[in-house]
N, C-alpha and C. Protein backbone atom coordinates (compact mmCIF):
# COMPACT_ATOMS: atom_id res chain seq x y z
N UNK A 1 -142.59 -32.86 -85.28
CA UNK A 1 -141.29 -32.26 -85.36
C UNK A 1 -141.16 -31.61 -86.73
N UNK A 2 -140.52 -30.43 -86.85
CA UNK A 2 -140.41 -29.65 -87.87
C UNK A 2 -139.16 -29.38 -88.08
N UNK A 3 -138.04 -29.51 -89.45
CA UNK A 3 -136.85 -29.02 -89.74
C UNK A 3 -136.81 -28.22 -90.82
N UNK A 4 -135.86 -27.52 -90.89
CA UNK A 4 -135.29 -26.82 -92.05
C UNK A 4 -133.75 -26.89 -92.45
N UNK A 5 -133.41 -26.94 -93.89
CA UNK A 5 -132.12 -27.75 -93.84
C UNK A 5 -131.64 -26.46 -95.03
N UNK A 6 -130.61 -26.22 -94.82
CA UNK A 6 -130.28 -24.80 -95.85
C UNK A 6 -128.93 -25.64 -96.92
N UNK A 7 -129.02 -25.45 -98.07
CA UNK A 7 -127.76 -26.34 -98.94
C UNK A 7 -127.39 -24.64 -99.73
N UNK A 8 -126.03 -24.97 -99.74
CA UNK A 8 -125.35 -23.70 -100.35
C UNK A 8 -124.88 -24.66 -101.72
N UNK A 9 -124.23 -24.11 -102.51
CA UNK A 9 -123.79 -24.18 -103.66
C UNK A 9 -123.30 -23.64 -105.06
N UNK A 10 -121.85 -23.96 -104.85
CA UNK A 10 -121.03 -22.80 -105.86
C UNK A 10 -120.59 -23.32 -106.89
N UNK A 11 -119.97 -22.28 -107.97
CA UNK A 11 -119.21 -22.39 -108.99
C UNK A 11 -118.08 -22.75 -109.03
N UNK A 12 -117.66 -23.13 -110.20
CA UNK A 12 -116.02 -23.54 -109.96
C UNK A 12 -114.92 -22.84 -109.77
N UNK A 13 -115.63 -21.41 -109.49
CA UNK A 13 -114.72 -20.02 -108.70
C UNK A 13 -115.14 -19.95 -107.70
N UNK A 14 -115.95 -20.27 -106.81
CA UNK A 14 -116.27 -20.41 -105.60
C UNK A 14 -117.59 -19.45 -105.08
N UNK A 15 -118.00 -18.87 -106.24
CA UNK A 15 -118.89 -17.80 -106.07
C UNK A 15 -120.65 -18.42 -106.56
N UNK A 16 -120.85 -17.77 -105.43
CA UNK A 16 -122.67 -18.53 -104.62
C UNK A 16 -123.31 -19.27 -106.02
N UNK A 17 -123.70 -20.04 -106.34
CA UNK A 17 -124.76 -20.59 -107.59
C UNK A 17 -125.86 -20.78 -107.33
N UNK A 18 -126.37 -21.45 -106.45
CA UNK A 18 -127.33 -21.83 -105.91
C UNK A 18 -128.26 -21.98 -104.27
N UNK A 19 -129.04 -21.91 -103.88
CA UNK A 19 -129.29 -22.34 -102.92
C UNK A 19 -130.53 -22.98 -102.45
N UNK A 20 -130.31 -24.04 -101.78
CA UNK A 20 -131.89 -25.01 -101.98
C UNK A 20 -132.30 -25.00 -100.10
N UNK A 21 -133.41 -24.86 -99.88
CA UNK A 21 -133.81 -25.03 -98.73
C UNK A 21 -135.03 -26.20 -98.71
N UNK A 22 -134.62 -27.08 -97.71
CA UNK A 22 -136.20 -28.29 -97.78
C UNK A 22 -136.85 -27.60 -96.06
N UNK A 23 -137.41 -27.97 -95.94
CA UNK A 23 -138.89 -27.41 -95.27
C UNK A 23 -139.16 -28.69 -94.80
N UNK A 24 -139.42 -29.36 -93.56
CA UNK A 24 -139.99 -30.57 -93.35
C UNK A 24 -140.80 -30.79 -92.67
N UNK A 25 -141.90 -31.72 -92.20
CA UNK A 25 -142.42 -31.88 -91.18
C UNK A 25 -142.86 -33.31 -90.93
N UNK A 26 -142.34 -33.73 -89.82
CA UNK A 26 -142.16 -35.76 -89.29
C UNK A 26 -143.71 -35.41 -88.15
N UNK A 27 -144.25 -36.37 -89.07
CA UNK A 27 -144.94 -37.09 -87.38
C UNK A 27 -145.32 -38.39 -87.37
N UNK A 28 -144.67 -38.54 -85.65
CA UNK A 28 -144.81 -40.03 -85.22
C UNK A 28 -146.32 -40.66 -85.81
N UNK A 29 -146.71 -42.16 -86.25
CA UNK A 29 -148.08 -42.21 -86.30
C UNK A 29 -148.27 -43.42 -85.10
N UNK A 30 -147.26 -43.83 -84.83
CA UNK A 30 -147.11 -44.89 -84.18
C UNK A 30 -145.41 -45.05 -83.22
N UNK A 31 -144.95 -45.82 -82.62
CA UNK A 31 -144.18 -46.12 -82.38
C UNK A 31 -143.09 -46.56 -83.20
N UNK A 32 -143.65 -47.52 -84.43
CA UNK A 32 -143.17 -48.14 -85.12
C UNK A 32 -143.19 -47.15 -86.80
N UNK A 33 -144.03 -46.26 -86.77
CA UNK A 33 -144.20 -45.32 -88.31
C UNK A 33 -144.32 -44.36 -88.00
N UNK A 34 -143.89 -43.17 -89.30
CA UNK A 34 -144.05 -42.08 -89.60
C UNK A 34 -144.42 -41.52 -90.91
N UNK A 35 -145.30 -40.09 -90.95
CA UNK A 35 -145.57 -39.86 -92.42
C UNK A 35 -144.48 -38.21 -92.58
N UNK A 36 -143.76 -37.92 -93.46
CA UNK A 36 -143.08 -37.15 -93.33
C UNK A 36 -143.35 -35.90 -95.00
N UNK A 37 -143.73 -34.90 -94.77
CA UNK A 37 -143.84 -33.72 -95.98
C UNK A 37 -143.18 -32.87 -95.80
N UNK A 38 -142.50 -32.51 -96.94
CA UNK A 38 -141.56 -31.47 -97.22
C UNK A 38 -141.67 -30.29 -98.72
N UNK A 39 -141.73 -29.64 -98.70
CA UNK A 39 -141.46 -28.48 -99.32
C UNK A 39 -139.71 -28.01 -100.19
N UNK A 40 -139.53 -27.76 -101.05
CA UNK A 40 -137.93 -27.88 -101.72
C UNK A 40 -138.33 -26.52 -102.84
N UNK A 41 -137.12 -25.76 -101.94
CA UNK A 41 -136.90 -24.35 -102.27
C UNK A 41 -135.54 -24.07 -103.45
N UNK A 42 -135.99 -23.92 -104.35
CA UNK A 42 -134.22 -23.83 -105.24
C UNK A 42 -134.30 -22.38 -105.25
N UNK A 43 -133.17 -21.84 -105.07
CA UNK A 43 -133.00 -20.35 -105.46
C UNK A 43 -131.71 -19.80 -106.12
N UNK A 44 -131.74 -18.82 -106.92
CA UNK A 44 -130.46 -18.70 -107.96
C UNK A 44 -129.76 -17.59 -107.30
N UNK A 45 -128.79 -17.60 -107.45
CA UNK A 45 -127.37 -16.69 -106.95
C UNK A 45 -127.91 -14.86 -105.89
N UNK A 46 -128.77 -14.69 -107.04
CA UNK A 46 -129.59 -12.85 -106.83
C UNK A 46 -130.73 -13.57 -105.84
N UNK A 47 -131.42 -14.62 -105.28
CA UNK A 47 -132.61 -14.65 -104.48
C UNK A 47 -133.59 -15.39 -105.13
N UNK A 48 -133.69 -15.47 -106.25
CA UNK A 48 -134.80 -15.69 -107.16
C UNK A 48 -135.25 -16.78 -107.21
N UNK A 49 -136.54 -17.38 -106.80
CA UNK A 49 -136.69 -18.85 -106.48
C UNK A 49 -136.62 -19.05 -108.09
N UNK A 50 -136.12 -20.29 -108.36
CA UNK A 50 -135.98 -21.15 -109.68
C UNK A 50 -137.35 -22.06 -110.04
N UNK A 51 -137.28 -22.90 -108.78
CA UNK A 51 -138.80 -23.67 -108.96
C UNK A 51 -138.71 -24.14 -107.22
N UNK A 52 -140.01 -25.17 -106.68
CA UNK A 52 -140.62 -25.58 -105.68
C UNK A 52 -141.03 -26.82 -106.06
N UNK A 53 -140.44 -27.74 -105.20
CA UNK A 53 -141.19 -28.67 -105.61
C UNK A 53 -141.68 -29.70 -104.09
N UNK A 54 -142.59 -30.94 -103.78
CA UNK A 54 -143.09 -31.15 -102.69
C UNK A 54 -143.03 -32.87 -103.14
N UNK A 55 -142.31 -32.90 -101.41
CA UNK A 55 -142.55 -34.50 -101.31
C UNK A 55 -143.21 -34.53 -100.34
N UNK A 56 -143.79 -36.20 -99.79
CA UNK A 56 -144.53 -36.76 -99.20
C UNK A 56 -143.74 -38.23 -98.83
N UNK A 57 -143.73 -38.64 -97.56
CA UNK A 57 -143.81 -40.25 -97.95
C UNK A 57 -144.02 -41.29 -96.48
N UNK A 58 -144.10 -41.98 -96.11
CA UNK A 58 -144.30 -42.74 -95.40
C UNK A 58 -142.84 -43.92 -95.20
N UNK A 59 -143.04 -44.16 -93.48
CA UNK A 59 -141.90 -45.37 -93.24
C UNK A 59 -142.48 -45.98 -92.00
N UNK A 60 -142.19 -47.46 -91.88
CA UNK A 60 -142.00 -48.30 -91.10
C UNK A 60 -140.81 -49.04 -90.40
N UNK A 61 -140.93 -49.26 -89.18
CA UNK A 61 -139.45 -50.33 -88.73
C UNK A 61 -139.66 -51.31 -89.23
N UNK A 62 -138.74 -51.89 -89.47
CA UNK A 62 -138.35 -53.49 -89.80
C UNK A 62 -137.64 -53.86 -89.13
N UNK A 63 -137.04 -55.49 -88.74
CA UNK A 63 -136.46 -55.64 -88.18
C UNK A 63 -135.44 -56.43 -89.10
């Protein structure tokens, strides 16, 4: 499964500041786990990516 999640973010006039997009991708490894990577897009007011940065991580059920 693959998502994309769009975050807006303004000034204290209400006018655009920021905008961050994460990039994801889940897969089942099991019933019980998943390993999940993502991608993190910052971009400034005009388009301009700011920086990129990348997670990774792993989960299990518990009960």
């Amino acid at each position: 499964m693959s998502l994309r999640d769009t975050s807006l973010s303004t000034d204290e006039n209400g006018a655009l500041a920021i905008t961050g997009i994460v990039t994801a991708n889940v897969h089942l490894t099991s019933a019980n786990s998943f390993t999940y990577s993502a991608t993190i897009q910052i971009f400034d007011a005009d388009g301009n990516l700011i920086f990129t940065a990348y997670g990774r991580t792993t989960g299990t059920r518990f009960q």
